[in-house]
C-alpha atoms as a PDB file:
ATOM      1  CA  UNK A   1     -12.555 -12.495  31.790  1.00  0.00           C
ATOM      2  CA  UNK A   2      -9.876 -14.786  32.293  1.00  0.00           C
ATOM      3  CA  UNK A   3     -11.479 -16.240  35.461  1.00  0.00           C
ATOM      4  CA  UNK A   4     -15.069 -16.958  33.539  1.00  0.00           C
ATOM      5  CA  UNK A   5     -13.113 -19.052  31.403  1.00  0.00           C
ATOM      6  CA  UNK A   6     -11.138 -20.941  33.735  1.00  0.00           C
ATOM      7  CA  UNK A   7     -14.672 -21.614  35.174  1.00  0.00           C
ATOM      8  CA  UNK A   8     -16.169 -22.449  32.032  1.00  0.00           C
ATOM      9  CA  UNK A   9     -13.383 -24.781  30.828  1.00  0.00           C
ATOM     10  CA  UNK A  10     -13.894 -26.922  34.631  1.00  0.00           C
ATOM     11  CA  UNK A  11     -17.025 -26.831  33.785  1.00  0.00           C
ATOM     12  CA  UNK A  12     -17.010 -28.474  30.608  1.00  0.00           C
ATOM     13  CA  UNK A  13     -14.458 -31.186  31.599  1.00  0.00           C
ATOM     14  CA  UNK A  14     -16.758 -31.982  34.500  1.00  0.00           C
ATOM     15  CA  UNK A  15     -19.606 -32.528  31.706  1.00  0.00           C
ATOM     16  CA  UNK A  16     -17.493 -34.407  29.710  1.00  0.00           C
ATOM     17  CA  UNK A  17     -16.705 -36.347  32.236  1.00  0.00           C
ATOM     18  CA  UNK A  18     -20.039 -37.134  33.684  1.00  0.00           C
ATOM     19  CA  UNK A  19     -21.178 -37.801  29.608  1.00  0.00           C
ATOM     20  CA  UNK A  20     -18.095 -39.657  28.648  1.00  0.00           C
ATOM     21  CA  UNK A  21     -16.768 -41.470  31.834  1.00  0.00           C
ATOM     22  CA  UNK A  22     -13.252 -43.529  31.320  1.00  0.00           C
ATOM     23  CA  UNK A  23     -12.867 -46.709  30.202  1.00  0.00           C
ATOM     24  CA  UNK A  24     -12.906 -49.363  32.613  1.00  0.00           C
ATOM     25  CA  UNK A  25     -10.042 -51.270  32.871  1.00  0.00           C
ATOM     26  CA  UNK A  26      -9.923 -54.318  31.516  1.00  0.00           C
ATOM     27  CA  UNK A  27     -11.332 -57.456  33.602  1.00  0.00           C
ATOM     28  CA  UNK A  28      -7.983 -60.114  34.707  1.00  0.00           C
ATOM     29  CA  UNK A  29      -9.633 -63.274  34.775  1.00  0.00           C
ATOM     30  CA  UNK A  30      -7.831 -66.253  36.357  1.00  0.00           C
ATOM     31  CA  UNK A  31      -5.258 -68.218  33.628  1.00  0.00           C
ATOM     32  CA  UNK A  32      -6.859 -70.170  31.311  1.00  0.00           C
ATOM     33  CA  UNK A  33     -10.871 -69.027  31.840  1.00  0.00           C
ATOM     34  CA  UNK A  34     -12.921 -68.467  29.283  1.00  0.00           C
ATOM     35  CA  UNK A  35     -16.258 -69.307  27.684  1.00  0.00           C
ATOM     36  CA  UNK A  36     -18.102 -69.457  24.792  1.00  0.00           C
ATOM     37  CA  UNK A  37     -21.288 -68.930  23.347  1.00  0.00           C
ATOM     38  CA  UNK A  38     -24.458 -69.563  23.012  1.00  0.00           C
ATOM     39  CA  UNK A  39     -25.027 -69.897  26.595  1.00  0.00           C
ATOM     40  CA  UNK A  40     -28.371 -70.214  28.774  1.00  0.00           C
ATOM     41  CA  UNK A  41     -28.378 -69.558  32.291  1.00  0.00           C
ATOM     42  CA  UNK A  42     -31.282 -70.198  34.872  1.00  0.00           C
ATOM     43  CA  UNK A  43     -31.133 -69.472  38.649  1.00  0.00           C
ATOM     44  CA  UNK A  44     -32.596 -73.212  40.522  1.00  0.00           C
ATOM     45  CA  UNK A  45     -33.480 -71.637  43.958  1.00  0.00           C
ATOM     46  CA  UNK A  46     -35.734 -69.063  42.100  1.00  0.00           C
ATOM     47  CA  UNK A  47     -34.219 -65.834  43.104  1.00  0.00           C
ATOM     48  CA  UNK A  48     -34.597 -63.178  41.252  1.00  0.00           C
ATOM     49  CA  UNK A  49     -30.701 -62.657  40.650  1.00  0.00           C
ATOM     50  CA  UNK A  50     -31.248 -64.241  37.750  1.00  0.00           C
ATOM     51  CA  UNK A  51     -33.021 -61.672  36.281  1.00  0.00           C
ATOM     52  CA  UNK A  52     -29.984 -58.827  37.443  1.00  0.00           C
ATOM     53  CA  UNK A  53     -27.911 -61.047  35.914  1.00  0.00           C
ATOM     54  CA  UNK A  54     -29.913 -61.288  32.514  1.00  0.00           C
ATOM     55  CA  UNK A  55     -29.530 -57.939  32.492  1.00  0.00           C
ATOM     56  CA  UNK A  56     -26.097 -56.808  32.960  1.00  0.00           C
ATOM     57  CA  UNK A  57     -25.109 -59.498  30.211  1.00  0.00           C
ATOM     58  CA  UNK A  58     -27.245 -57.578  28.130  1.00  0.00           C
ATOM     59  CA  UNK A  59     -25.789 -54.541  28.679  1.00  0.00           C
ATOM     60  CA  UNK A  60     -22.651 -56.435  28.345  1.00  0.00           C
ATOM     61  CA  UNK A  61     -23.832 -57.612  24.775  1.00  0.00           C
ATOM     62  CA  UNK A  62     -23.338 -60.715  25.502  1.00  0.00           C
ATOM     63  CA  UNK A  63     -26.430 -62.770  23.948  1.00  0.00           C
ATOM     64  CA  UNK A  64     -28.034 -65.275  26.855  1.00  0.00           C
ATOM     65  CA  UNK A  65     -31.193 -67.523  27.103  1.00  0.00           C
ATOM     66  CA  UNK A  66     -32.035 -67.151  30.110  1.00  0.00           C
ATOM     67  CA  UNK A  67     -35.177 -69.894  31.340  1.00  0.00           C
ATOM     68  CA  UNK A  68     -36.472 -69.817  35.192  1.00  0.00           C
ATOM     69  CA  UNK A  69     -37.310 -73.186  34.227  1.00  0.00           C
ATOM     70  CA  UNK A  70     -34.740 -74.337  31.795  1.00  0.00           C
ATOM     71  CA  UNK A  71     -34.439 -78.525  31.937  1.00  0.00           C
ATOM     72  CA  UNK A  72     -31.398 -80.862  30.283  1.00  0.00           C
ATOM     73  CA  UNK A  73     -33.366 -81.152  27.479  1.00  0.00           C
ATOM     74  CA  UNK A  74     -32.696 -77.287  26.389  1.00  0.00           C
ATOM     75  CA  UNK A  75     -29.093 -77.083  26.926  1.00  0.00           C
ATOM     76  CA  UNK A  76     -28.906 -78.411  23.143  1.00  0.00           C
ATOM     77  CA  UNK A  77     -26.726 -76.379  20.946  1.00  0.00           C
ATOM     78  CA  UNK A  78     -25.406 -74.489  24.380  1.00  0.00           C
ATOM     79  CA  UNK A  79     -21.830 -74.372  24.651  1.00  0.00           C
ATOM     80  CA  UNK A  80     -22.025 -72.537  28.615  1.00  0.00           C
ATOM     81  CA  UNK A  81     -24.402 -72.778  31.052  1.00  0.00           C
ATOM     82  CA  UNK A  82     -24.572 -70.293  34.234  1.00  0.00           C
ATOM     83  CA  UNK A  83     -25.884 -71.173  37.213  1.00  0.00           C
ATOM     84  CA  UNK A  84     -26.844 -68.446  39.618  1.00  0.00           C
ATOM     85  CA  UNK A  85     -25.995 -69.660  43.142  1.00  0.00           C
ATOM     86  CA  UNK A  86     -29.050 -68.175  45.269  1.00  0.00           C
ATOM     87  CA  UNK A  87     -32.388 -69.162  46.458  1.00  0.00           C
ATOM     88  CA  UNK A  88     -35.320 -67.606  47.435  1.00  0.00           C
ATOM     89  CA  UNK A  89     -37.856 -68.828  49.084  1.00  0.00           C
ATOM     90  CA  UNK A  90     -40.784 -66.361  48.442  1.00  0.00           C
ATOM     91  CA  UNK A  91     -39.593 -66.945  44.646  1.00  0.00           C
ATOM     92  CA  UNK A  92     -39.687 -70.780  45.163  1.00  0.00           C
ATOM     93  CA  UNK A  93     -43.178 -70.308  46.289  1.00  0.00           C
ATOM     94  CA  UNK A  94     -44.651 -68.032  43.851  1.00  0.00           C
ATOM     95  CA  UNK A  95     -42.900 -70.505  40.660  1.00  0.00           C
ATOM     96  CA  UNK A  96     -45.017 -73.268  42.760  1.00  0.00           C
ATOM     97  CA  UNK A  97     -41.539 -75.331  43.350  1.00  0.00           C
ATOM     98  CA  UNK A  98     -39.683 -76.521  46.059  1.00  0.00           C
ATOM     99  CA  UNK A  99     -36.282 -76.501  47.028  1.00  0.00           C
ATOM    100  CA  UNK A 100     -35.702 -80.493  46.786  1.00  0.00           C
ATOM    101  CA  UNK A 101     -37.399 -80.254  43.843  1.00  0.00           C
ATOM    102  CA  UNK A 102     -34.893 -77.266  42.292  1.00  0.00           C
ATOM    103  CA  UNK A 103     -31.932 -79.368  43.708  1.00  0.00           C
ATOM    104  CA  UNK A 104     -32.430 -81.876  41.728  1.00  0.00           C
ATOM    105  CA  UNK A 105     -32.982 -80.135  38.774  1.00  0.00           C
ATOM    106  CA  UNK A 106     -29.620 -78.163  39.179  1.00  0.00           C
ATOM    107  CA  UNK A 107     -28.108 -81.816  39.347  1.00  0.00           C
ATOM    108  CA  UNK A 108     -29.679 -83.173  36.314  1.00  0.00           C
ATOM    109  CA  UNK A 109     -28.778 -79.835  34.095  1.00  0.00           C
ATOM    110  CA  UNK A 110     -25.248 -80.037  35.709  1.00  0.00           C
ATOM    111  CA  UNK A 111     -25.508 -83.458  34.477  1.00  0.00           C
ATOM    112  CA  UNK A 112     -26.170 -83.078  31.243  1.00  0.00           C
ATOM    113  CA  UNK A 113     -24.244 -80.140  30.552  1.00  0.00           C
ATOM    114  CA  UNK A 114     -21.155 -82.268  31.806  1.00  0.00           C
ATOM    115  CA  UNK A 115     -22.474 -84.937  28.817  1.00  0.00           C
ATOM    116  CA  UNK A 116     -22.704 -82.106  26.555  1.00  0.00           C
ATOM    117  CA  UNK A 117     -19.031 -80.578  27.453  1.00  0.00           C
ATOM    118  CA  UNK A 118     -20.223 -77.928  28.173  1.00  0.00           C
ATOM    119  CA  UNK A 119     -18.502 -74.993  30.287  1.00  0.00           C
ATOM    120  CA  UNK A 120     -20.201 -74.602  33.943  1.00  0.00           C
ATOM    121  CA  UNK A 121     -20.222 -71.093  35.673  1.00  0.00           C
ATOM    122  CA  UNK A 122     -21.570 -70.539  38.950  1.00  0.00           C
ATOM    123  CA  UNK A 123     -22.323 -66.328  39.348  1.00  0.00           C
ATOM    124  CA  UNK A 124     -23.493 -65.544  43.043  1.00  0.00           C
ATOM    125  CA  UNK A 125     -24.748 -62.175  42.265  1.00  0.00           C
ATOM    126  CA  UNK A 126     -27.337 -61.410  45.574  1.00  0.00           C
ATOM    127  CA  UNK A 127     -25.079 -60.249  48.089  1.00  0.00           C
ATOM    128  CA  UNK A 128     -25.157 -61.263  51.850  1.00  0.00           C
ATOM    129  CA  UNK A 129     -29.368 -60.929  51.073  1.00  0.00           C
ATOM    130  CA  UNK A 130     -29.139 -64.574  49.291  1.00  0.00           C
ATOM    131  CA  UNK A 131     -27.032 -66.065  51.516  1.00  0.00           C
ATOM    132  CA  UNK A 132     -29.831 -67.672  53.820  1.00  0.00           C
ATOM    133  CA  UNK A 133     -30.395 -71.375  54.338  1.00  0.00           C
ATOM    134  CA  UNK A 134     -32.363 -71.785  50.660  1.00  0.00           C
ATOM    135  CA  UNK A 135     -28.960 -70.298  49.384  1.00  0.00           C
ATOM    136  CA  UNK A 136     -26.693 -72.316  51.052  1.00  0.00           C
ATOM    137  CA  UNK A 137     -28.001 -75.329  50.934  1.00  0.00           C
ATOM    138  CA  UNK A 138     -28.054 -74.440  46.963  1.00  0.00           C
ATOM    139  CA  UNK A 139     -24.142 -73.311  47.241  1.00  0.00           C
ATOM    140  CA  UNK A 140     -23.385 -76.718  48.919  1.00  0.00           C
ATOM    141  CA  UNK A 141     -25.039 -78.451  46.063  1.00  0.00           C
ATOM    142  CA  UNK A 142     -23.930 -76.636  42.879  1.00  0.00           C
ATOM    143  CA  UNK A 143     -20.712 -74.583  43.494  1.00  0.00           C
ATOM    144  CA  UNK A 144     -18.568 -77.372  44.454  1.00  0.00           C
ATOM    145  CA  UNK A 145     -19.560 -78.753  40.685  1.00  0.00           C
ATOM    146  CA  UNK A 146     -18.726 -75.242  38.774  1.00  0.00           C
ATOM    147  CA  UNK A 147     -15.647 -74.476  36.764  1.00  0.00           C
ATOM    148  CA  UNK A 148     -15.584 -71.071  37.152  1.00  0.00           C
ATOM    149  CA  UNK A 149     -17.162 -68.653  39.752  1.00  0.00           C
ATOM    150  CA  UNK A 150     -17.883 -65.229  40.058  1.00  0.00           C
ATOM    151  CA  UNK A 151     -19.117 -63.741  43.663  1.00  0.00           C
ATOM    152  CA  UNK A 152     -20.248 -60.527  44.854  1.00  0.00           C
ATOM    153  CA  UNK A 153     -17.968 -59.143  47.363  1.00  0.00           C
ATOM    154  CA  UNK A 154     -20.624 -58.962  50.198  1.00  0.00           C
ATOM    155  CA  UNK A 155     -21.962 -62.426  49.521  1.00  0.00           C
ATOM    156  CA  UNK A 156     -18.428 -64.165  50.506  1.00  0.00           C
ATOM    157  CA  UNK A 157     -18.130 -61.815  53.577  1.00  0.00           C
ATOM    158  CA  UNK A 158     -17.711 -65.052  55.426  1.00  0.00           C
ATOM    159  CA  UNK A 159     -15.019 -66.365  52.534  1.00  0.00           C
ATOM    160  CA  UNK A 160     -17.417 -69.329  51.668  1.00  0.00           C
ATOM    161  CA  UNK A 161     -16.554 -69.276  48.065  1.00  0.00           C
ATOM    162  CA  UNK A 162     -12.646 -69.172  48.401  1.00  0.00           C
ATOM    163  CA  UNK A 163     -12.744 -72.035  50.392  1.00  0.00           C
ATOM    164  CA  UNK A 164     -15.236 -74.390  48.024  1.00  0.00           C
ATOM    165  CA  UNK A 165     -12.969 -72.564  45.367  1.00  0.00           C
ATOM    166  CA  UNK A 166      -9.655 -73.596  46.983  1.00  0.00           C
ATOM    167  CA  UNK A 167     -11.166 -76.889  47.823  1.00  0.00           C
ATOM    168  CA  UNK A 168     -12.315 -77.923  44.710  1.00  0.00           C
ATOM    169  CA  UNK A 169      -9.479 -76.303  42.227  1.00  0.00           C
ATOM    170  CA  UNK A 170     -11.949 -73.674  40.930  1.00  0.00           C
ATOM    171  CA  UNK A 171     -10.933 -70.660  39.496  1.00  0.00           C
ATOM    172  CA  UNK A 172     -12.999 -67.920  41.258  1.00  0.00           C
ATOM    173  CA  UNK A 173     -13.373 -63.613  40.547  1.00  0.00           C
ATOM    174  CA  UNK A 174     -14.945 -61.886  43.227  1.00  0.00           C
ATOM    175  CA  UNK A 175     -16.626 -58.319  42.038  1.00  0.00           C
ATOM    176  CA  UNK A 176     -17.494 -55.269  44.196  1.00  0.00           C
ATOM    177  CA  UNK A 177     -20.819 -54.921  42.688  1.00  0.00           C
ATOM    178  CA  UNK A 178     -23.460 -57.076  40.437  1.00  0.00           C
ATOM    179  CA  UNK A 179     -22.740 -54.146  37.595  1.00  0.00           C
ATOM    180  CA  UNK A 180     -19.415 -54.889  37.730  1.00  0.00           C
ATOM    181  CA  UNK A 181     -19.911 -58.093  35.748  1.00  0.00           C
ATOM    182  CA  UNK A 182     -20.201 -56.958  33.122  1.00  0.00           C
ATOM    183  CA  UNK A 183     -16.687 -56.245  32.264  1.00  0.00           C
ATOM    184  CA  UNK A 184     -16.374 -59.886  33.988  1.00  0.00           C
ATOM    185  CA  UNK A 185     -18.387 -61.760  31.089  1.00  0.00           C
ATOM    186  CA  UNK A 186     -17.158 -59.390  28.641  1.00  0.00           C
ATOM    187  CA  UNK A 187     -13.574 -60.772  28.841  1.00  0.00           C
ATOM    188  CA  UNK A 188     -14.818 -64.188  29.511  1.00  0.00           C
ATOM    189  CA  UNK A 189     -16.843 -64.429  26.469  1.00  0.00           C
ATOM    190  CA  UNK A 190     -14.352 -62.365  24.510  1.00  0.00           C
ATOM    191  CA  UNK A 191     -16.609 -59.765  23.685  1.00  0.00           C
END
């Protein structure tokens, strides 16, 4: 008797467990980081990070417009702007754009968001599969520009982004995973 309820009470913690998992801990962000809302993000390079992005914010709760195609003239009433540091060149393509074309526009927006005052966060959220020559030549453009950055692990395998980072004074947060973000953006945005 005893022993089916030793069973049964491991068995319950496990569910429990698997239905209420810890807490994470809490995200460390480097001194003095944070954002605020509204923000609008866009990926210039077309990839479809963008979109994984999108979609751990919302998870995260943290409100974002998020425009494939999002020009100077919509970062009104923004207060951030994300970038998302990756290109794709089937997704280039298929929006009918080209990469000069998309490097400019990341200038212009950086541009105006620097007008506006607005904070600038560069999220490279692809891995090592969007760090090809669209990507870099992207990276080269944009990061240098950022004042924050947040990088998947296997994206800075070659330690790209802590040396624009260290280069260029930016605070940067490197992540395991593109889900881990989330706890990322929710400290950032104070959420």
């Amino acid at each position: 008797m005893a022993h089916k309820l030793i069973r049964f009470t491991g068995l319950a913690i496990l569910a429990a467990l698997l239905v209420f998992p810890a807490a994470a801990p809490a995200a460390n962000l480097p001194a003095g980081v944070s954002a605020e809302l509204p923000v609008a993000m866009t990926c210039p390079g077309q990839a479809p990070d963008g979109q994984m992005v999108k979609l751990v914010m919302g998870r995260a709760k943290i409100p974002v417009k998020y425009d494939m195609f999002l020009e100077p003239k919509d970062l009104a009433g923004n207060k951030t702007l994300i970038l998302i540091l990756g290109g794709s060149g089937k997704g280039l393509g298929s929006a009918g754009v080209d990469l000069r074309e998309e490097m400019k526009r990341a200038e212009a927006l950086i541009a105006e968001a620097t007008k506006l005052k607005m904070k600038l966060i560069g999220v490279h959220a692809g891995g090592l599969d969007r760090r090809g020559d669209v990507s870099t030549k992207l990276i080269d453009i944009v990061a240098p520009k950022m004042q924050y950055i947040i990088v998947r692990e296997d994206g800075n395998q070659d330690g790209l982004f802590n040396k624009l980072a260290a280069q260029h004074k930016i605070p940067l947060t490197v992540v395991k995973q593109t889900p881990d973000m989330g706890d990322i953006f929710k400290a950032l945005f104070k959420q």
